[in-house]
N, C-alpha and C. Protein backbone atom coordinates (compact mmCIF):
# COMPACT_ATOMS: atom_id res chain seq x y z
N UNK A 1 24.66 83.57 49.36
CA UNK A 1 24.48 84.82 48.69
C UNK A 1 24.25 84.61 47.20
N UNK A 2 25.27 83.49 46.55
CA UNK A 2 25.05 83.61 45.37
C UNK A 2 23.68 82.92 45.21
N UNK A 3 23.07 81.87 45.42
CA UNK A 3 22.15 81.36 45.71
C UNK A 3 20.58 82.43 45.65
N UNK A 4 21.00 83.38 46.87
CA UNK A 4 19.61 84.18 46.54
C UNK A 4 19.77 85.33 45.34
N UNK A 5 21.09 85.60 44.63
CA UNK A 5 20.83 86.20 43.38
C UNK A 5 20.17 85.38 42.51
N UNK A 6 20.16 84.49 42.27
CA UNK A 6 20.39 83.31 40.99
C UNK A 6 18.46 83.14 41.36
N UNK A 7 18.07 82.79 42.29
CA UNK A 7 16.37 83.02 42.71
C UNK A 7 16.28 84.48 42.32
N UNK A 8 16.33 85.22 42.60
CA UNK A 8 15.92 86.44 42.64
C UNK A 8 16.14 86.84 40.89
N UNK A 9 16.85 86.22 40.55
CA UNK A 9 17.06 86.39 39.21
C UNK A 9 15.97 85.43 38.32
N UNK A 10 16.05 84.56 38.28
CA UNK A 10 14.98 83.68 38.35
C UNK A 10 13.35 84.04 38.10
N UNK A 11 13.56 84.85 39.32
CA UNK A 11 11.87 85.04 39.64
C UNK A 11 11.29 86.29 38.58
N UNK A 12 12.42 87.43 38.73
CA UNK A 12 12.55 88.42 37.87
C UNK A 12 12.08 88.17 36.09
N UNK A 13 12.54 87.06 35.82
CA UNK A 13 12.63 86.75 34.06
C UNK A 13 11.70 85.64 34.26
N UNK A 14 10.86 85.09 34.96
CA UNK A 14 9.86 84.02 34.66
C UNK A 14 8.85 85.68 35.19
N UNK A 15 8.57 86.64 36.40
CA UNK A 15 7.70 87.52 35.80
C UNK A 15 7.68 88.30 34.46
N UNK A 16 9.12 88.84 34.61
CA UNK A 16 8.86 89.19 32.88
C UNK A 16 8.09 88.72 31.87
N UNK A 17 8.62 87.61 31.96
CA UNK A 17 8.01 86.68 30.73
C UNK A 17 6.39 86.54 30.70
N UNK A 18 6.23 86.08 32.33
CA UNK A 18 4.59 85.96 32.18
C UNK A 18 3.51 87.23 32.15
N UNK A 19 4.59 88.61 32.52
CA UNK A 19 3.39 89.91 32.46
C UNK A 19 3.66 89.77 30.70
N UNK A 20 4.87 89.61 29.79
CA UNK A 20 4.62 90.23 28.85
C UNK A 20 4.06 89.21 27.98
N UNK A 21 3.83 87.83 27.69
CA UNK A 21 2.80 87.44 27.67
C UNK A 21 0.99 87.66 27.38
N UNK A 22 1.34 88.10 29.01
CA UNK A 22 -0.79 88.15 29.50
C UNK A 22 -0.69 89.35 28.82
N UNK A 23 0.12 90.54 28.67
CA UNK A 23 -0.27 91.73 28.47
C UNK A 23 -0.63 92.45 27.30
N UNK A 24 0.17 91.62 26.36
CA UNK A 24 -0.25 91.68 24.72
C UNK A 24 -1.56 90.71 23.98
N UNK A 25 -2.14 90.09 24.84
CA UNK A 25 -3.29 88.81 24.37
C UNK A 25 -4.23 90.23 24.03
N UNK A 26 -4.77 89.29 22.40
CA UNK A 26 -5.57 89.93 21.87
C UNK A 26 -6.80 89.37 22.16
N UNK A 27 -8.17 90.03 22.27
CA UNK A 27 -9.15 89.39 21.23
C UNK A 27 -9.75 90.12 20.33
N UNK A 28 -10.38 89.36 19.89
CA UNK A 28 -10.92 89.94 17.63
C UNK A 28 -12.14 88.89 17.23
N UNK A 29 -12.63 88.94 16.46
CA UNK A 29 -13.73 88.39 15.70
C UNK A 29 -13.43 88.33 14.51
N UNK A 30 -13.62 86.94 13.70
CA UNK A 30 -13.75 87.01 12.57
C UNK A 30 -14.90 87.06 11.81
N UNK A 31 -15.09 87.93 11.08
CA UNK A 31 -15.79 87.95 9.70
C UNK A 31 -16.00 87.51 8.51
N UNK A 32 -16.91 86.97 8.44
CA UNK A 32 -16.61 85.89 7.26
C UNK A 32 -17.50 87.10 5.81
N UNK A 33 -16.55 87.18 4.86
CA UNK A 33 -17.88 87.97 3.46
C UNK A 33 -17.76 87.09 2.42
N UNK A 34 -19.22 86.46 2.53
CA UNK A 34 -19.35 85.65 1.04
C UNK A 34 -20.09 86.16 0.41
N UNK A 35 -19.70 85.49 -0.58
CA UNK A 35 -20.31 86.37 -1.90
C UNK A 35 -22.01 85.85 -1.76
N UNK A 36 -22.84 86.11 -2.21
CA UNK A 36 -24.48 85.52 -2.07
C UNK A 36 -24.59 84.76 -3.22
N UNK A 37 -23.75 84.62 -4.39
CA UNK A 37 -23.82 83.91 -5.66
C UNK A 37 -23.41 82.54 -5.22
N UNK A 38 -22.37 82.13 -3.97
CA UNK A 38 -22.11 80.75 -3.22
C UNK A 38 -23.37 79.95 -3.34
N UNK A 39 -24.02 80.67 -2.87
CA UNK A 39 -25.36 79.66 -1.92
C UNK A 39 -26.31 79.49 -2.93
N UNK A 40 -26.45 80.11 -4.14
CA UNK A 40 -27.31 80.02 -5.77
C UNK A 40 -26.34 78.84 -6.22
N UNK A 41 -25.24 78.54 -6.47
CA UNK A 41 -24.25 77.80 -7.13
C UNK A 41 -24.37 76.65 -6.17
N UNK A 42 -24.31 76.47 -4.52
CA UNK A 42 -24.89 75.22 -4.24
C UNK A 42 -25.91 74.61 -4.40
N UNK A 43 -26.69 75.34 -4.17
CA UNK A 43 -28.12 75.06 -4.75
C UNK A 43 -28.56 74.36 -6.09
N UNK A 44 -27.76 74.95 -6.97
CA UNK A 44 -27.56 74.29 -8.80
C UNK A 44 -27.12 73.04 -8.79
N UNK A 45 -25.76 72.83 -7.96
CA UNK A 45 -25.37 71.70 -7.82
C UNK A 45 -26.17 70.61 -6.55
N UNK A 46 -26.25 70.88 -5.95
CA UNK A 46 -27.28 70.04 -5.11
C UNK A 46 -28.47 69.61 -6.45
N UNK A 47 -29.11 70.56 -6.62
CA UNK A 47 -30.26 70.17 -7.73
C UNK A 47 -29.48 69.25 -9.03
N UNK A 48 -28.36 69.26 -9.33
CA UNK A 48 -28.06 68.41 -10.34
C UNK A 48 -27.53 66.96 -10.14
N UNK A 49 -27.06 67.01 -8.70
CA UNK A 49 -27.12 65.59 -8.28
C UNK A 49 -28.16 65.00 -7.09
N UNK A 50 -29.10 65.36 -7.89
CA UNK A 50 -30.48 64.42 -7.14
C UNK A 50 -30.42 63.55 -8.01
N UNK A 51 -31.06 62.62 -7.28
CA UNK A 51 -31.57 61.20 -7.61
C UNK A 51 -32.33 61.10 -9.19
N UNK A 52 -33.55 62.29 -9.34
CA UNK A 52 -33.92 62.65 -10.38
C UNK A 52 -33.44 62.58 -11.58
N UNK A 53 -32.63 63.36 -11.22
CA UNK A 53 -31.47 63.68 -13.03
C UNK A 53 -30.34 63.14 -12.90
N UNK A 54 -30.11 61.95 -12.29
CA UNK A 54 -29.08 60.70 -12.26
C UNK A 54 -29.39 59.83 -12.59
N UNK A 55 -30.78 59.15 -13.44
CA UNK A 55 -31.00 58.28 -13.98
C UNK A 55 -29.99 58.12 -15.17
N UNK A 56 -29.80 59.15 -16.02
CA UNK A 56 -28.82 58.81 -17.24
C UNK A 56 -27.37 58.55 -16.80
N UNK A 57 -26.56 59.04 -15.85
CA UNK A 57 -25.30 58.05 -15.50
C UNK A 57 -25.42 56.53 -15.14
N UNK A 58 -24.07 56.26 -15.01
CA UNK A 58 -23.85 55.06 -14.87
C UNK A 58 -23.41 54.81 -13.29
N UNK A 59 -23.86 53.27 -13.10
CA UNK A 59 -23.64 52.95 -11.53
C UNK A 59 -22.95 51.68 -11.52
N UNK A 60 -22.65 51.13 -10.46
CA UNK A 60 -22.11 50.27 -10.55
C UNK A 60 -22.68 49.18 -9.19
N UNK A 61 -23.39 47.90 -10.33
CA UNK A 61 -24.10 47.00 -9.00
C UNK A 61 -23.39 46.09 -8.60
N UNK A 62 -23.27 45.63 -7.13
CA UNK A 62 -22.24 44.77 -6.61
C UNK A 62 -22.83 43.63 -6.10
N UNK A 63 -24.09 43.85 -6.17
CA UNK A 63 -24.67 42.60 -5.72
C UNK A 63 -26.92 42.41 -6.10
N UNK A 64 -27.06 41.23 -6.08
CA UNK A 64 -28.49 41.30 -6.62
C UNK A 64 -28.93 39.66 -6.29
N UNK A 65 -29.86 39.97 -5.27
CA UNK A 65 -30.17 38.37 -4.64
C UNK A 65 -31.69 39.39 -3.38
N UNK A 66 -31.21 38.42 -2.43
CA UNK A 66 -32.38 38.44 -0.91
C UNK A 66 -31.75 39.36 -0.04
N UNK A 67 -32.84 39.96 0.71
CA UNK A 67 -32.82 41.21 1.24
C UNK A 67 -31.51 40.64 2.58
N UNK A 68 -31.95 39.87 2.98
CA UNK A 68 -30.54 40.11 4.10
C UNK A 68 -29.54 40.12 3.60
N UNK A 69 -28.86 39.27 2.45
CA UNK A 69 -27.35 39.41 1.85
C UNK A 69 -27.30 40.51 1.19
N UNK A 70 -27.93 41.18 0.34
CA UNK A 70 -28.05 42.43 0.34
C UNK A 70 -27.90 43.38 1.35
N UNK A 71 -28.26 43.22 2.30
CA UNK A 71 -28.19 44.38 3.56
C UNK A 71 -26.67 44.00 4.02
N UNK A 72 -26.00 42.92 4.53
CA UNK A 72 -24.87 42.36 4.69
C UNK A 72 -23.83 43.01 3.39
N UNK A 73 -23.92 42.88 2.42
CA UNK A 73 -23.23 43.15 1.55
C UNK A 73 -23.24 44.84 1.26
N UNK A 74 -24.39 45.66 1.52
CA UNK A 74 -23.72 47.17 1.49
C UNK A 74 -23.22 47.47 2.58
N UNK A 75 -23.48 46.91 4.04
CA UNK A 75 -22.73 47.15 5.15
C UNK A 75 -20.85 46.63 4.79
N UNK A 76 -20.87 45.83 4.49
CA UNK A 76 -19.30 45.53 3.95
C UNK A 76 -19.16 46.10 3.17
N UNK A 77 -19.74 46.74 1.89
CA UNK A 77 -19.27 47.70 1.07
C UNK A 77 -19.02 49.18 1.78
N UNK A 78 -19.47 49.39 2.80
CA UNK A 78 -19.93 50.40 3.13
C UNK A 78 -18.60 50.69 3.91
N UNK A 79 -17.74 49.50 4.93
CA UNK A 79 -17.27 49.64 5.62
C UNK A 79 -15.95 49.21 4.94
N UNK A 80 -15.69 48.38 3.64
CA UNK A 80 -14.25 48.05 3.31
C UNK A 80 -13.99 49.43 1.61
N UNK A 81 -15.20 49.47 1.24
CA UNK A 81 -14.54 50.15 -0.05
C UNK A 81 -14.93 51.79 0.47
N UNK A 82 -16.21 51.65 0.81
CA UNK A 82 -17.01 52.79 0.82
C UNK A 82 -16.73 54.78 0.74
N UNK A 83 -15.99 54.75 -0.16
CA UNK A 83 -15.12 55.74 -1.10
C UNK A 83 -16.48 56.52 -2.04
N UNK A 84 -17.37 55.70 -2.53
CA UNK A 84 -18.67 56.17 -3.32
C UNK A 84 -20.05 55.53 -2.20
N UNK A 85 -21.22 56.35 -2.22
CA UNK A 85 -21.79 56.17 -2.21
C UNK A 85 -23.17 54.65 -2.16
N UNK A 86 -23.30 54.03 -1.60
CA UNK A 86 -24.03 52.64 -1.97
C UNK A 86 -25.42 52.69 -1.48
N UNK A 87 -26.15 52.43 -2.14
CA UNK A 87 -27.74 52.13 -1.74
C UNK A 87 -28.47 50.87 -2.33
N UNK A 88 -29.72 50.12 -1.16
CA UNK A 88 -30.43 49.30 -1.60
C UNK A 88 -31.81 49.59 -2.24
N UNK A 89 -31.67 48.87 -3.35
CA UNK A 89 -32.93 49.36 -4.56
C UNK A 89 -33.60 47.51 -4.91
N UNK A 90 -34.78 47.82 -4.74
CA UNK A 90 -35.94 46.67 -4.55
C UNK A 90 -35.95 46.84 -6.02
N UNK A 91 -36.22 45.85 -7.03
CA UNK A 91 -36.29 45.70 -8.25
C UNK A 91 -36.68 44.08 -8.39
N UNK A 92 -37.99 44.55 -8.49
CA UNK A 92 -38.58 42.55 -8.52
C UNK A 92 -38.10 41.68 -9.31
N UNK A 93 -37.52 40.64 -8.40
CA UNK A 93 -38.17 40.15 -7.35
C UNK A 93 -36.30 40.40 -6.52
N UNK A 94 -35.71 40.65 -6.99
CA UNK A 94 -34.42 40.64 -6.17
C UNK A 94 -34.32 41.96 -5.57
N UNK A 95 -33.49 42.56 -4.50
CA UNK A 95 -32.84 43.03 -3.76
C UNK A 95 -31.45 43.77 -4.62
N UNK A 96 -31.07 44.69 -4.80
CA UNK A 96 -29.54 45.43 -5.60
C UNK A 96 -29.01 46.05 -4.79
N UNK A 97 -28.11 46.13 -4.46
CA UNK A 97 -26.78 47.14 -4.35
C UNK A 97 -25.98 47.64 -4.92
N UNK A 98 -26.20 49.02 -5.50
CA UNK A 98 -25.62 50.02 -6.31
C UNK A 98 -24.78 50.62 -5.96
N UNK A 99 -24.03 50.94 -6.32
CA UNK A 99 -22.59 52.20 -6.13
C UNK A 99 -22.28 53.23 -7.14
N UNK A 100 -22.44 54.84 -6.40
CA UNK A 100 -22.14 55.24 -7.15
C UNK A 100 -22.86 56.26 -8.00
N UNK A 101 -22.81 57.22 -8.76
CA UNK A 101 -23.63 57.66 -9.45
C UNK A 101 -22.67 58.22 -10.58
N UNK A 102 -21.87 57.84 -11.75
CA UNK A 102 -21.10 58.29 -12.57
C UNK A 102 -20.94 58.87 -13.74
N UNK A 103 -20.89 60.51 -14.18
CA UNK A 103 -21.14 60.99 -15.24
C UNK A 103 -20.65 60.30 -16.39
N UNK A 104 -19.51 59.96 -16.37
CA UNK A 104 -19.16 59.08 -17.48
C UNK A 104 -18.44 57.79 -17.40
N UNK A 105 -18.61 57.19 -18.76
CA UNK A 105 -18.24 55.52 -18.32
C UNK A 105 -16.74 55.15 -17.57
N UNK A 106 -16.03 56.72 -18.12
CA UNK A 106 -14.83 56.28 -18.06
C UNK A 106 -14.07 56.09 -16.32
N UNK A 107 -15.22 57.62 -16.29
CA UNK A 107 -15.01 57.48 -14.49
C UNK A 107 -15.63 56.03 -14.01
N UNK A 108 -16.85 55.74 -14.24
CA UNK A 108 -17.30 54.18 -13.73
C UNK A 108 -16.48 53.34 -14.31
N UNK A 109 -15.60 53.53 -14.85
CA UNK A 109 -14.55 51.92 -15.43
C UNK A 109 -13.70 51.92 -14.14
N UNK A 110 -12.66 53.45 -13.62
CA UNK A 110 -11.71 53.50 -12.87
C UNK A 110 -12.29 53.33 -11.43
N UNK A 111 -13.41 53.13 -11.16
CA UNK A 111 -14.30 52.74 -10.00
C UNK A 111 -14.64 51.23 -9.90
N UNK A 112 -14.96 50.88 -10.77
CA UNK A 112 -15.09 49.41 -10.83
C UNK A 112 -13.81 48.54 -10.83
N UNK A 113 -13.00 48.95 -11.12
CA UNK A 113 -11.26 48.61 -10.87
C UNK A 113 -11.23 48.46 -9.51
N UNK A 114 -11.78 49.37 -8.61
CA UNK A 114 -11.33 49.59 -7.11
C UNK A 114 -12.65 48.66 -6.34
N UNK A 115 -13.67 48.68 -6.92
CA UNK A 115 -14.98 47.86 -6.36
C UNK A 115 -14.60 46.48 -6.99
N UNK A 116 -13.92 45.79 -7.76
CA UNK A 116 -13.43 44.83 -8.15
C UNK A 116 -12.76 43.88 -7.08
N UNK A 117 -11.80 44.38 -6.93
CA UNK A 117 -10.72 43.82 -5.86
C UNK A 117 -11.33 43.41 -4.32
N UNK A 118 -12.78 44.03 -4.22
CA UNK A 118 -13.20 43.22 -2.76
C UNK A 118 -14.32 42.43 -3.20
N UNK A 119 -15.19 43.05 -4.59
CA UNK A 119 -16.41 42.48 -5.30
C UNK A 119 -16.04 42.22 -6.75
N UNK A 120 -15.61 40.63 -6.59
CA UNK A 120 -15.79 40.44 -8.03
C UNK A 120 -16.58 40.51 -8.90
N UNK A 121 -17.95 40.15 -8.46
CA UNK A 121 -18.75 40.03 -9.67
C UNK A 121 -19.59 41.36 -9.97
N UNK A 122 -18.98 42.22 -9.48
CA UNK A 122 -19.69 43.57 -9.58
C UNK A 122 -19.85 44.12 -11.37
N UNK A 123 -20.45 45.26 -11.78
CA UNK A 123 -20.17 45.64 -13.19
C UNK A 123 -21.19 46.71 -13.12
N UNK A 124 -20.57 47.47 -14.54
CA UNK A 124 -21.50 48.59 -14.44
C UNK A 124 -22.82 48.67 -15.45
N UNK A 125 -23.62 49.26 -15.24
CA UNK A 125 -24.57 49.84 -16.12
C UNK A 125 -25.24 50.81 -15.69
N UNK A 126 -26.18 51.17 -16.54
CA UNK A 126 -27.08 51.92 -16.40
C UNK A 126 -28.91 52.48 -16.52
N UNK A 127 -28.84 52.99 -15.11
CA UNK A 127 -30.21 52.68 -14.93
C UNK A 127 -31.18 52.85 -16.23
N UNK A 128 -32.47 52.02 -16.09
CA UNK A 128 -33.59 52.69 -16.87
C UNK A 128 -34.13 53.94 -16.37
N UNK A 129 -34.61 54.53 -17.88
CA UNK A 129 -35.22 55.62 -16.85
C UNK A 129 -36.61 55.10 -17.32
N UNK A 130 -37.68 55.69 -15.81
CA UNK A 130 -39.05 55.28 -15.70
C UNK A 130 -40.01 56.29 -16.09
């Protein structure tokens, strides 16, 4: 007897639980309102870090030799530091690997600190412009 209270009790508070549950589930949609000045302000910034008008910062090259150690060497940059940016730039007759694109020296000093420790002979400068 006590047995089928204790089930019966049981069964009672696991339905409870599961009608009141299912019975309050909402659904809703969210709405997203952005402002339209967002997508002008990405746009500015996208346009200010092109390639273009990054000639006057500073970069930081980690390597400058033949195209396969070059290719080898931004893949390891790519995969042990690769925190900034790295690309290969043909500059006759050698092969470069650059890092980086840095408004000021000071930021490319605290970058070259961290590109240091896997690339010693790395250093910074800055591009010519053409």
């Amino acid at each position: 007897m006590k047995t089928l209270q204790t089930k019966t009790l049981f069964i009672t508070l696991f339905a409870t639980l599961f009608l009141s549950v299912f019975s309050y589930a909402q659904q809703g949609t969210v709405v997203i309102n952005e402002d339209p000045a967002i997508d002008k302000l990405l746009a500015i910034k996208k346009d200010m870090n092109s390639d273009e008008k990054n000639s006057d910062r500073y970069k930081i090259q980690v390597y400058s030799g033949n195209l396969a150690t070059a290719e080898s060497t931004k893949s390891k940059f790519d995969s042990s530091v690769g925190q900034w940016r790295s690309q290969l730039v043909f500059d006759s007759p050698n092969y470069k690997v650059w890092v980086g694109s840095f408004r000021t020296r000071l930021e490319a000093d605290r970058a070259l600190v961290a590109v240091q420790r896997k690339f010693g002979d790395a250093f910074i400068f800055k591009p010519k412009k053409e």
